[in-house]
PDB file of N, CA and C in Angstrom:
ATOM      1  N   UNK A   1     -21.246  -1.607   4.301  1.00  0.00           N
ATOM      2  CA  UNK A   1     -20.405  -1.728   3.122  1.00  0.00           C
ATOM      3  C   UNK A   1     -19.795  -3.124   3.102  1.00  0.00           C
ATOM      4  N   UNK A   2     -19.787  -3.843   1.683  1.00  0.00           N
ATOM      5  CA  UNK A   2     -19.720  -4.951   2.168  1.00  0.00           C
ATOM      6  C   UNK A   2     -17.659  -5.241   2.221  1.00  0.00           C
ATOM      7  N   UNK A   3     -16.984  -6.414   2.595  1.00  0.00           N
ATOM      8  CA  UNK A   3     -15.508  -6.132   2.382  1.00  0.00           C
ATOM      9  C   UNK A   3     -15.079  -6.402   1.263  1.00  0.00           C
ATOM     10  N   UNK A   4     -15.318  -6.324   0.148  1.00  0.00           N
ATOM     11  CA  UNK A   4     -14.979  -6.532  -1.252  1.00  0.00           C
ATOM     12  C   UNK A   4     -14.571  -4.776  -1.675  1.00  0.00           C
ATOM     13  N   UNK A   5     -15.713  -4.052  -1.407  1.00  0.00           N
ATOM     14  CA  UNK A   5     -15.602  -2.464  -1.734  1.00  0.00           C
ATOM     15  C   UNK A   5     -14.689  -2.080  -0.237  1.00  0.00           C
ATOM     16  N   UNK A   6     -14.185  -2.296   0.452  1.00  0.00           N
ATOM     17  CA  UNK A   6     -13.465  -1.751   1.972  1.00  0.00           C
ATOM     18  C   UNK A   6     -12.666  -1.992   1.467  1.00  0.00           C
ATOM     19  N   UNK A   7     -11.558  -3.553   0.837  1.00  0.00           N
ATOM     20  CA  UNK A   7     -10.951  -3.967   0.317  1.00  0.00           C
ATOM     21  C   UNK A   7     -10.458  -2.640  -1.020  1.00  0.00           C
ATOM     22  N   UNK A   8     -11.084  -2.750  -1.731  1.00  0.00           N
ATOM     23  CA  UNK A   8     -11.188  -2.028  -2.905  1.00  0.00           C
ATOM     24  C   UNK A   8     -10.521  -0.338  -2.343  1.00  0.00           C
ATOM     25  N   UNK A   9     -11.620   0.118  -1.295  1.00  0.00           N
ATOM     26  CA  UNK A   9     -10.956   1.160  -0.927  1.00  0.00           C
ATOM     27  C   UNK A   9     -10.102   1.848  -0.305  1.00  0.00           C
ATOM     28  N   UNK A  10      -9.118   0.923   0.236  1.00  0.00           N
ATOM     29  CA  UNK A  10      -8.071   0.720   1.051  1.00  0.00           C
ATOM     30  C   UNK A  10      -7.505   1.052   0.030  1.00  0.00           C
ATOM     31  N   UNK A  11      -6.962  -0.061  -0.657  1.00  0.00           N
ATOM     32  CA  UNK A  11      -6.080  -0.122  -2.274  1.00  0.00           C
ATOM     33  C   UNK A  11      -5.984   1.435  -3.232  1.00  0.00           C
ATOM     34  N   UNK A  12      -7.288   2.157  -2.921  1.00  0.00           N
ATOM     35  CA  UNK A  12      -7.271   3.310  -3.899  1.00  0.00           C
ATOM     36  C   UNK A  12      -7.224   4.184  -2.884  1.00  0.00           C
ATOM     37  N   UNK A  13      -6.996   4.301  -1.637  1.00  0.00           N
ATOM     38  CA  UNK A  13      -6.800   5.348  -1.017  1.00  0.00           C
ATOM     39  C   UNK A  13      -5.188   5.680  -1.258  1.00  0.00           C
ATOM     40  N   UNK A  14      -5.040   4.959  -1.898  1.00  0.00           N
ATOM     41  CA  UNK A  14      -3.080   5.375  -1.832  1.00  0.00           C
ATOM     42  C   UNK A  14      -3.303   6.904  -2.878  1.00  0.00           C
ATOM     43  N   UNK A  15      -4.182   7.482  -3.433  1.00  0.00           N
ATOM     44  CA  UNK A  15      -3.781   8.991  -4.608  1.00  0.00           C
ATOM     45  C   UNK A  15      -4.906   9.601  -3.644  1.00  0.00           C
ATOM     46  N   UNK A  16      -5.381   9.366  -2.583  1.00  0.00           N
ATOM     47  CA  UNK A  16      -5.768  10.476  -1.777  1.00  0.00           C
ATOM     48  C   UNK A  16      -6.080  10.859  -0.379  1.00  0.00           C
ATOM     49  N   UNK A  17      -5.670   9.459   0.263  1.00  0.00           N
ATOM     50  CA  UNK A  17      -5.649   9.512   1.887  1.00  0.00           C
ATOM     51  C   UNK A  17      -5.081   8.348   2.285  1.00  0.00           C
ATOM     52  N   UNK A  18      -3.667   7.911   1.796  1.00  0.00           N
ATOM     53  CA  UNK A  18      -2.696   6.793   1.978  1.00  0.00           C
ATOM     54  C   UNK A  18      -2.564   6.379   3.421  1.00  0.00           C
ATOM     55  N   UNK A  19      -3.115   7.114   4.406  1.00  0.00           N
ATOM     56  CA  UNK A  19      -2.853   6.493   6.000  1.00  0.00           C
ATOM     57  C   UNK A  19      -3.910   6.551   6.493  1.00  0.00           C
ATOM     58  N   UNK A  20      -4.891   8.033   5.967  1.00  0.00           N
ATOM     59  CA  UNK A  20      -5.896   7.451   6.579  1.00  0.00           C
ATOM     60  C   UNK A  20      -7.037   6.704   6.458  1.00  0.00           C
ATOM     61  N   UNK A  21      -7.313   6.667   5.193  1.00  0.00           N
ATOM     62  CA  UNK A  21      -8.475   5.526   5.131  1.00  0.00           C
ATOM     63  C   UNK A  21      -8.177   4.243   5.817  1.00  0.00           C
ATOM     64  N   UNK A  22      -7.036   3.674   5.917  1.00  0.00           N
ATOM     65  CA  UNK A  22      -6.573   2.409   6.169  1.00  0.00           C
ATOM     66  C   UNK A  22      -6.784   2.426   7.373  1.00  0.00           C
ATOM     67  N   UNK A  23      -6.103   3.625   7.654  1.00  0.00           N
ATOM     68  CA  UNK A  23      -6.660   3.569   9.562  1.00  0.00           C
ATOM     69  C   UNK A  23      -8.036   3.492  10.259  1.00  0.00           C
ATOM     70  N   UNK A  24      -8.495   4.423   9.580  1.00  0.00           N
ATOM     71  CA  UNK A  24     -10.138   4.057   9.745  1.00  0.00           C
ATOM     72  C   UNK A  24     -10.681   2.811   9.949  1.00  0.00           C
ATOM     73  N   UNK A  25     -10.307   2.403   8.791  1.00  0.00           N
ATOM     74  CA  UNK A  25     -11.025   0.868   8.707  1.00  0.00           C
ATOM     75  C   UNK A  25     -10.302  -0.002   9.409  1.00  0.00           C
ATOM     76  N   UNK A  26      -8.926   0.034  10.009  1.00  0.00           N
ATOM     77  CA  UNK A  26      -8.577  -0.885  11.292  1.00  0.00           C
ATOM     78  C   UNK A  26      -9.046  -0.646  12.117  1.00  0.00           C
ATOM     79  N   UNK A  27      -9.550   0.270  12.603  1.00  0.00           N
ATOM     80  CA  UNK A  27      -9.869   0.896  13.621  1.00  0.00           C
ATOM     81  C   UNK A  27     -11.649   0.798  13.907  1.00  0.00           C
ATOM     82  N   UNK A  28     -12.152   0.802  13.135  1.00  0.00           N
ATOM     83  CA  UNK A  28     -13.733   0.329  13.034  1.00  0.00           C
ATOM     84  C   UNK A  28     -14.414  -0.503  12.426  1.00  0.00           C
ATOM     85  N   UNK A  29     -13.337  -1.666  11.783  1.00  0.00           N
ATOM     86  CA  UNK A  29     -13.944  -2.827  11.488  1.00  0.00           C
ATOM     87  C   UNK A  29     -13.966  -4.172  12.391  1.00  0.00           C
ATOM     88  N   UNK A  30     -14.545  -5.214  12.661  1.00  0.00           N
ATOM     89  CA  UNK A  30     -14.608  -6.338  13.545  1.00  0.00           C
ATOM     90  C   UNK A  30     -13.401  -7.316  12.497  1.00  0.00           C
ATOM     91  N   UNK A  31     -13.739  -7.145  11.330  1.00  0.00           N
ATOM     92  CA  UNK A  31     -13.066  -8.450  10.236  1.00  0.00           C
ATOM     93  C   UNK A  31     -11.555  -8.378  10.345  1.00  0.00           C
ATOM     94  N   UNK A  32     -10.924  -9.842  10.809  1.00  0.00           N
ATOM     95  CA  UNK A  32      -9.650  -9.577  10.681  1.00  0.00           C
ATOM     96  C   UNK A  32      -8.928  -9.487   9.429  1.00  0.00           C
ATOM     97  N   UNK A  33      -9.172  -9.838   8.866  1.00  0.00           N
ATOM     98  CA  UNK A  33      -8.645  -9.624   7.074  1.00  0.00           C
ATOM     99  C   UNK A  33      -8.739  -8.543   7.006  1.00  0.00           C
ATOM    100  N   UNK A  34      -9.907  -7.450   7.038  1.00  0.00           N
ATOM    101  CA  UNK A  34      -9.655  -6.432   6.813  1.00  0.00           C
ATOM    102  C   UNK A  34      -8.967  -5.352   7.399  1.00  0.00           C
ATOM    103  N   UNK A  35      -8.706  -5.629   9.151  1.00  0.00           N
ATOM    104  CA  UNK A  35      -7.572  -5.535   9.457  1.00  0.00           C
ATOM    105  C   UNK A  35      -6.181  -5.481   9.173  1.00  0.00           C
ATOM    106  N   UNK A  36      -5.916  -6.903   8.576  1.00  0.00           N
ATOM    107  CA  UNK A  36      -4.450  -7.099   8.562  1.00  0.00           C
ATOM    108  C   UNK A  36      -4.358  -6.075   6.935  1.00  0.00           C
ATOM    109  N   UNK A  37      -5.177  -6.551   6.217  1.00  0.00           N
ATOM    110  CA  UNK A  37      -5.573  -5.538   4.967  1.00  0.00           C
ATOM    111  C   UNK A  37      -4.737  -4.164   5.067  1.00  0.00           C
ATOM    112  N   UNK A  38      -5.428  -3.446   5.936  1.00  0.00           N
ATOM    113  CA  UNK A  38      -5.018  -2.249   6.339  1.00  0.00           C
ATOM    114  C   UNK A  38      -3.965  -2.022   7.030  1.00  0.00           C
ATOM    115  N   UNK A  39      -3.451  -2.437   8.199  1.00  0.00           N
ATOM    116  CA  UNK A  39      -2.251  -2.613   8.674  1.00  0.00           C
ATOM    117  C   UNK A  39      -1.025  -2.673   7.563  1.00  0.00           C
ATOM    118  N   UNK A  40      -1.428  -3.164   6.676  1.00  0.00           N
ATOM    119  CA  UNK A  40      -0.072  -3.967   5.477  1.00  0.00           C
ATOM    120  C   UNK A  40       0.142  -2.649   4.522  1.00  0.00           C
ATOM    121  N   UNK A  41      -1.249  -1.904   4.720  1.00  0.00           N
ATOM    122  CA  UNK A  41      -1.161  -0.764   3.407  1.00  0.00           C
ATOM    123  C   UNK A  41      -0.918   0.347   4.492  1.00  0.00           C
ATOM    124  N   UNK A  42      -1.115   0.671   5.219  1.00  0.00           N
ATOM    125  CA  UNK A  42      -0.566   1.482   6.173  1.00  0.00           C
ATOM    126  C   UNK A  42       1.379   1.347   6.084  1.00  0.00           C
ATOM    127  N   UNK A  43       1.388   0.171   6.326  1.00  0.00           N
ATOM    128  CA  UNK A  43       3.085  -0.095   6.548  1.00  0.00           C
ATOM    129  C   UNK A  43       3.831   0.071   5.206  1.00  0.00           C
ATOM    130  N   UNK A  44       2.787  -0.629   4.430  1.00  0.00           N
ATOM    131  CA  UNK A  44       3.300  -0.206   2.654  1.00  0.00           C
ATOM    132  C   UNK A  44       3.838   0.931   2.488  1.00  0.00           C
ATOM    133  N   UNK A  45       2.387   1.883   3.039  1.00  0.00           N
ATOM    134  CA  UNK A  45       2.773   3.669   2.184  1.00  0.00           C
ATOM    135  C   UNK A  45       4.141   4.251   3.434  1.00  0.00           C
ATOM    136  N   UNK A  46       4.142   3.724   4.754  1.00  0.00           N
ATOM    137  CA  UNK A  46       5.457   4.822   4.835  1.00  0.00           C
ATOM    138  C   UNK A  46       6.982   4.369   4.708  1.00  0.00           C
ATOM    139  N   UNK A  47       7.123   2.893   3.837  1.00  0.00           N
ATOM    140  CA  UNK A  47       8.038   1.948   3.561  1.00  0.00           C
ATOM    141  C   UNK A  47       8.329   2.615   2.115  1.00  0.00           C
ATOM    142  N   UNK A  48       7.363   2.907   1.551  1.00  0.00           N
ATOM    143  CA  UNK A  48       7.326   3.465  -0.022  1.00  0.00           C
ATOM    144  C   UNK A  48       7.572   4.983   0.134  1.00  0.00           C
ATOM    145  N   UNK A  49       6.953   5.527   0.836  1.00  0.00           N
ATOM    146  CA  UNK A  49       8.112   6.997   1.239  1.00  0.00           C
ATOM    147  C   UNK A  49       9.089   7.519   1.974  1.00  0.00           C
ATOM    148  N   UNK A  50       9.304   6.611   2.782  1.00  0.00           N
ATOM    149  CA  UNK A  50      11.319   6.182   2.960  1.00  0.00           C
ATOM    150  C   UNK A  50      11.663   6.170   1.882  1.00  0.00           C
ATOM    151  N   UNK A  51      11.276   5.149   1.554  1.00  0.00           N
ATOM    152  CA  UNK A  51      12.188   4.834   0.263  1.00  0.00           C
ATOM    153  C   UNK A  51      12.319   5.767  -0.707  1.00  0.00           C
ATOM    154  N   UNK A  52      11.469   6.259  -0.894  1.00  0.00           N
ATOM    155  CA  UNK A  52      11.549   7.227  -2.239  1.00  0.00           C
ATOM    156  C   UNK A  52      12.166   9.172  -1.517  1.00  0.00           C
ATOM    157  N   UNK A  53      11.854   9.188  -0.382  1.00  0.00           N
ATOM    158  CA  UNK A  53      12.839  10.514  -0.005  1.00  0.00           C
ATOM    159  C   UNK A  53      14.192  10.168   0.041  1.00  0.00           C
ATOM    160  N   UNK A  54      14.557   9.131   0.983  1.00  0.00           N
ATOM    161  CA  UNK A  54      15.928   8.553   0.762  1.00  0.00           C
ATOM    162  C   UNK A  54      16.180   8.626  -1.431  1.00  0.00           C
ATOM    163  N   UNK A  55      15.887   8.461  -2.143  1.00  0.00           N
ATOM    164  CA  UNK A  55      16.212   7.927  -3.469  1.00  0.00           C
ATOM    165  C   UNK A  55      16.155   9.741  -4.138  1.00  0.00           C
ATOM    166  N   UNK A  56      15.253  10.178  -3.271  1.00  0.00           N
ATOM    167  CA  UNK A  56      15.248  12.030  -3.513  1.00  0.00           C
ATOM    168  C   UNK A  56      16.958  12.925  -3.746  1.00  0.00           C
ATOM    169  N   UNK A  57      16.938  11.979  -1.803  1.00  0.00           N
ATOM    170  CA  UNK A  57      18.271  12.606  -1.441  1.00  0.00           C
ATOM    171  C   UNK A  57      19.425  12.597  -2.348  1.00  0.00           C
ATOM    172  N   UNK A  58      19.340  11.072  -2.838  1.00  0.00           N
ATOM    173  CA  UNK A  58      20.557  10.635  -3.277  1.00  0.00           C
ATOM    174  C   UNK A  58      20.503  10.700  -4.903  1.00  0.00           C
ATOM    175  N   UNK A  59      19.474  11.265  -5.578  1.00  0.00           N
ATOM    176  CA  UNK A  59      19.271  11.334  -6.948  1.00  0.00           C
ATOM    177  C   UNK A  59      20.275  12.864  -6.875  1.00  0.00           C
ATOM    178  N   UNK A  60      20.813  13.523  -6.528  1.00  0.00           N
ATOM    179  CA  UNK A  60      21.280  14.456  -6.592  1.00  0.00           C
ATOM    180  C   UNK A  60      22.476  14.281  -7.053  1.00  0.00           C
ATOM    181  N   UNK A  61      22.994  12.876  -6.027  1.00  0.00           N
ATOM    182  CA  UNK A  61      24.497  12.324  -6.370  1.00  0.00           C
ATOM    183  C   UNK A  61      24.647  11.180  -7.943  1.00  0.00           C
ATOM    184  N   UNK A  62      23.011  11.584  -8.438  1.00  0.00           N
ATOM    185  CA  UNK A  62      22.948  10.260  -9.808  1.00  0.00           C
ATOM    186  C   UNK A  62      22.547   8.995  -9.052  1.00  0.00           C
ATOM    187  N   UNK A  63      23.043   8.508  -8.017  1.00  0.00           N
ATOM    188  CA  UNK A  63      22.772   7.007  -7.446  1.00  0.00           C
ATOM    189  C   UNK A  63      21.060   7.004  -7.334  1.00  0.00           C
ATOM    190  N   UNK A  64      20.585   8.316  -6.921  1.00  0.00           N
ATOM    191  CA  UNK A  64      19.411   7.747  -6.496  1.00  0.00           C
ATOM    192  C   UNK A  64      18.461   7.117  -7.711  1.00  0.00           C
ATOM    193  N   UNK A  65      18.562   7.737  -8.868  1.00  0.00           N
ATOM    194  CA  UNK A  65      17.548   8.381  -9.777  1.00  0.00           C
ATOM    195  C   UNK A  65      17.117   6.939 -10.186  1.00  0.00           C
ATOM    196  N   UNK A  66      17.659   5.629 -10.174  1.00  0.00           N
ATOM    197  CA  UNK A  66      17.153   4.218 -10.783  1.00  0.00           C
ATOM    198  C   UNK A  66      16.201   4.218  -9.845  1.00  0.00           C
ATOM    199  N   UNK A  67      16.601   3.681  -8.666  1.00  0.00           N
ATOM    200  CA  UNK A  67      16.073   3.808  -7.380  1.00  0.00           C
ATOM    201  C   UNK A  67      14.570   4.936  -6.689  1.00  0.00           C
ATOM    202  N   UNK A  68      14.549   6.428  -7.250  1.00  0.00           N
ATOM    203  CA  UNK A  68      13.524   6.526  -7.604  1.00  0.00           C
ATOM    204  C   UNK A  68      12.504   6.401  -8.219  1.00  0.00           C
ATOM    205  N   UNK A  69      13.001   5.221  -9.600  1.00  0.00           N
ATOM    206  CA  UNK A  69      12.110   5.252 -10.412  1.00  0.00           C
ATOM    207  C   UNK A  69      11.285   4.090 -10.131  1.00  0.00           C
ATOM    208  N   UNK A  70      12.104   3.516  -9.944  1.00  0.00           N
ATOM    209  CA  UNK A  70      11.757   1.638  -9.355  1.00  0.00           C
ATOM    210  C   UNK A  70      10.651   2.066  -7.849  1.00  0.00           C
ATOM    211  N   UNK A  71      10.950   2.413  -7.037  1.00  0.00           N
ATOM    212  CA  UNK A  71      10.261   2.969  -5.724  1.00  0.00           C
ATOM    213  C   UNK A  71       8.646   3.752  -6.402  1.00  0.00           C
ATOM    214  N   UNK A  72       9.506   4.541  -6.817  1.00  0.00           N
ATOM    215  CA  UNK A  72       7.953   5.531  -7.421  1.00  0.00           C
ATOM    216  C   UNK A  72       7.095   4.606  -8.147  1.00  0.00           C
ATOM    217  N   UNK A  73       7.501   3.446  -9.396  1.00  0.00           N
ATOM    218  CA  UNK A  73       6.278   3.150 -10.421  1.00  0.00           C
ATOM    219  C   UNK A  73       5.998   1.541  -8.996  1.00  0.00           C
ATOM    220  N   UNK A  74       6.345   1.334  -7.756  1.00  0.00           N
ATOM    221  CA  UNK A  74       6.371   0.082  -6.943  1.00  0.00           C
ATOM    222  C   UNK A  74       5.179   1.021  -6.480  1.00  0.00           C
ATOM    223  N   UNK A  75       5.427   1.901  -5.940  1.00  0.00           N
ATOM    224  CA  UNK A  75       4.178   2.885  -5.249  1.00  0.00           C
ATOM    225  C   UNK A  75       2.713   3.161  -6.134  1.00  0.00           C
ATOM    226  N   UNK A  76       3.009   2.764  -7.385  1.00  0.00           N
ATOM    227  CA  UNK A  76       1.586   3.483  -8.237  1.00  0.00           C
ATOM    228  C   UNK A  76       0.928   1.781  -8.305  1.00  0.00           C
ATOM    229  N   UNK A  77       1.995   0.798  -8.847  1.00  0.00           N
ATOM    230  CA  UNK A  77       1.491  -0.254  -9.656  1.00  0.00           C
ATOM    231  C   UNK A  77       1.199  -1.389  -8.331  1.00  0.00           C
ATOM    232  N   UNK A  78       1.582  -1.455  -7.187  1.00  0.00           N
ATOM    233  CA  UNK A  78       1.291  -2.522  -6.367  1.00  0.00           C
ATOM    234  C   UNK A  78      -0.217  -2.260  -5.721  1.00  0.00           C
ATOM    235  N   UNK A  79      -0.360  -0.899  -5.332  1.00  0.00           N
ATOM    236  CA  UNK A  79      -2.231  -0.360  -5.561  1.00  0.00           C
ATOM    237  C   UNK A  79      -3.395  -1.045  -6.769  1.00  0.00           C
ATOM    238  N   UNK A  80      -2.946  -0.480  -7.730  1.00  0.00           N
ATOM    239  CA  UNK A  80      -3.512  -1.320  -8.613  1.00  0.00           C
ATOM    240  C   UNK A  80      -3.699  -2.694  -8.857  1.00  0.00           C
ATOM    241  N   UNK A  81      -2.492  -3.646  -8.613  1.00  0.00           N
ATOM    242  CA  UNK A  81      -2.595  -5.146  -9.074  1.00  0.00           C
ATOM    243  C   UNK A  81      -3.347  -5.132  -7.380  1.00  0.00           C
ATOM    244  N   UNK A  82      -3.444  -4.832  -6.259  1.00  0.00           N
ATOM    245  CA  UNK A  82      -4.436  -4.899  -5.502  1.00  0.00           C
ATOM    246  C   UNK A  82      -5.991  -4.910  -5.672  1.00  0.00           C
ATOM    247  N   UNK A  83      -6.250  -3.682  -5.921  1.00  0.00           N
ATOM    248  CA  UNK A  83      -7.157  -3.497  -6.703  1.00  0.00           C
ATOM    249  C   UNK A  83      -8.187  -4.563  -7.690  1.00  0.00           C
ATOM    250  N   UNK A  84      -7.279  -4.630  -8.442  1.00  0.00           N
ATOM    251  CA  UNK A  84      -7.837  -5.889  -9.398  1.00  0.00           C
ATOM    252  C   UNK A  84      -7.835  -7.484  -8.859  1.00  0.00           C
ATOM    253  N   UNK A  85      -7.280  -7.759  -7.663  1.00  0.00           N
ATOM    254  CA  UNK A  85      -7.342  -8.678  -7.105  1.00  0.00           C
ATOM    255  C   UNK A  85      -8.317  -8.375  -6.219  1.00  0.00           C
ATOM    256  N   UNK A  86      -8.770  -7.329  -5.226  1.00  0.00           N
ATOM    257  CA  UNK A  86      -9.879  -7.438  -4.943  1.00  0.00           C
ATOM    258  C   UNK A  86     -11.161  -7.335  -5.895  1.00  0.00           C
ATOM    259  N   UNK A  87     -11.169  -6.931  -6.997  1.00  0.00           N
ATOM    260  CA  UNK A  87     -12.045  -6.446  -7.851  1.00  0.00           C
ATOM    261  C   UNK A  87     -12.905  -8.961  -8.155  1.00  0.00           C
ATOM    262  N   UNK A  88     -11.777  -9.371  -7.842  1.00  0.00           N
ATOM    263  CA  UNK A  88     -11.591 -10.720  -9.087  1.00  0.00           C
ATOM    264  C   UNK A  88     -11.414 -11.757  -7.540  1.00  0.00           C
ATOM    265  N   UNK A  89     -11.662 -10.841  -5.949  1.00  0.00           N
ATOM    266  CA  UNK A  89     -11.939 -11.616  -4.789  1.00  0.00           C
ATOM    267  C   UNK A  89     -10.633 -12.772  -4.552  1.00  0.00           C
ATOM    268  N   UNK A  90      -9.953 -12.108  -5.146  1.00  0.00           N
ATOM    269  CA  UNK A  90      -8.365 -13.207  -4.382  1.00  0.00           C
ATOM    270  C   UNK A  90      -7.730 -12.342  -3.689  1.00  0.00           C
ATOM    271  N   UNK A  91      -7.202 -13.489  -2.913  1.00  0.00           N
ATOM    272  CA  UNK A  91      -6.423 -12.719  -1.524  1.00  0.00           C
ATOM    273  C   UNK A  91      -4.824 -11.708  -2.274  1.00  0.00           C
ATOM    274  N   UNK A  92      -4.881 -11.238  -1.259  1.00  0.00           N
ATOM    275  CA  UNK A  92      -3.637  -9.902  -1.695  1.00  0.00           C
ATOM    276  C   UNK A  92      -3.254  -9.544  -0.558  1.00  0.00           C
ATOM    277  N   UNK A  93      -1.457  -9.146  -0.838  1.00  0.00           N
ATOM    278  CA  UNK A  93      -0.564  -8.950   0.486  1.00  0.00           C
ATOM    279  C   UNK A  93       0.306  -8.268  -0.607  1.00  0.00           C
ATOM    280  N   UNK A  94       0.550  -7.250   0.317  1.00  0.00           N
ATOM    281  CA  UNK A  94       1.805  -6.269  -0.005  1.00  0.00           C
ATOM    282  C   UNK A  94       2.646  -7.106  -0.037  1.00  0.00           C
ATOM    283  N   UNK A  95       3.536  -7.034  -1.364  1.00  0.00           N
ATOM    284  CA  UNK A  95       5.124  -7.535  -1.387  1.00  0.00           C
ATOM    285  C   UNK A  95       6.076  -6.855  -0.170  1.00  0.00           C
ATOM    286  N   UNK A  96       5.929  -5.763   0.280  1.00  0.00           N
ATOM    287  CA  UNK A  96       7.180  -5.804   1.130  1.00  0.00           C
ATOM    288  C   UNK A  96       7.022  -6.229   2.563  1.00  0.00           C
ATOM    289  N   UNK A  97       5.344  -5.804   3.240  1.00  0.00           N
ATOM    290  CA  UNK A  97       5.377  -6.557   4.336  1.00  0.00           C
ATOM    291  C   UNK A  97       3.996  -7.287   4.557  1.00  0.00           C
ATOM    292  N   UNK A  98       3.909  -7.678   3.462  1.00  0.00           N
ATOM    293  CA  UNK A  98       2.767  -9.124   3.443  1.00  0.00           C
ATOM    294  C   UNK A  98       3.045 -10.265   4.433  1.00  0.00           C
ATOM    295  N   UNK A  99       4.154 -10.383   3.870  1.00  0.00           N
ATOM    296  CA  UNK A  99       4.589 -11.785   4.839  1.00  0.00           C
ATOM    297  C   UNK A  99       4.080 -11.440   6.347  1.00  0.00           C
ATOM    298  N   UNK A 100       4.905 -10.027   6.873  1.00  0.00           N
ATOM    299  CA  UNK A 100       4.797 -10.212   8.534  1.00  0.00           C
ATOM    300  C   UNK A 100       3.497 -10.566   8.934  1.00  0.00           C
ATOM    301  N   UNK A 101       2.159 -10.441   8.097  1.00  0.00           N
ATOM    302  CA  UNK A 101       0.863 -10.622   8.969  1.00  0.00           C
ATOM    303  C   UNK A 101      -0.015 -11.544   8.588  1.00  0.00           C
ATOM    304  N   UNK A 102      -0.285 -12.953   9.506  1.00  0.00           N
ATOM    305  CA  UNK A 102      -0.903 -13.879   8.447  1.00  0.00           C
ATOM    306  C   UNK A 102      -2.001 -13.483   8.727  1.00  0.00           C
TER     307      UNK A 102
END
């Protein structure tokens, strides 16, 4: 498979196997990109569900409910603009922990 579609399927595993596809493919690929790739979307999805159980909790008290909404559409739409950046072969890093992995 070549890493354009690995790429690709990392990104869309977030609506049906958010930890593990990613793991897989750290785990049995040689390519470090596609490594750090996965590592970043691994760290993404359980940064994005902190966040959004914490925003659960506290939507009860009203505080959370902005905060879920912002968390929840960060969780659908940062997959996608992935996506289309691998689709169009430019590099892509999670906004929240892109930075940690060059």
């Amino acid at each position: 498979m070549n890493p354009k579609a690995i790429k690709i399927l990392i990104h869309a595993s977030t609506w049906f196997a958010p930890v593990l596809v990613p793991l897989v493919v750290y785990f049995l690929t040689p390519n470090s990109e596609l490594k750090s790739l996965s590592l970043q979307a691994i760290i993404f999805h359980f940064v994005i569900w902190l966040l959004v159980s914490i925003s659960i909790f506290f939507s009860f008290l009203l505080i959370g409910i902005p905060f879920l909404i912002v968390f929840g559409l960060m969780g659908l739409i940062i997959p996608i603009k992935g996506i289309l950046r691998a689709l169009q072969e430019r590099p892509f890093r999670y906004p929240i922990v892109g930075a940690w992995f060059a």
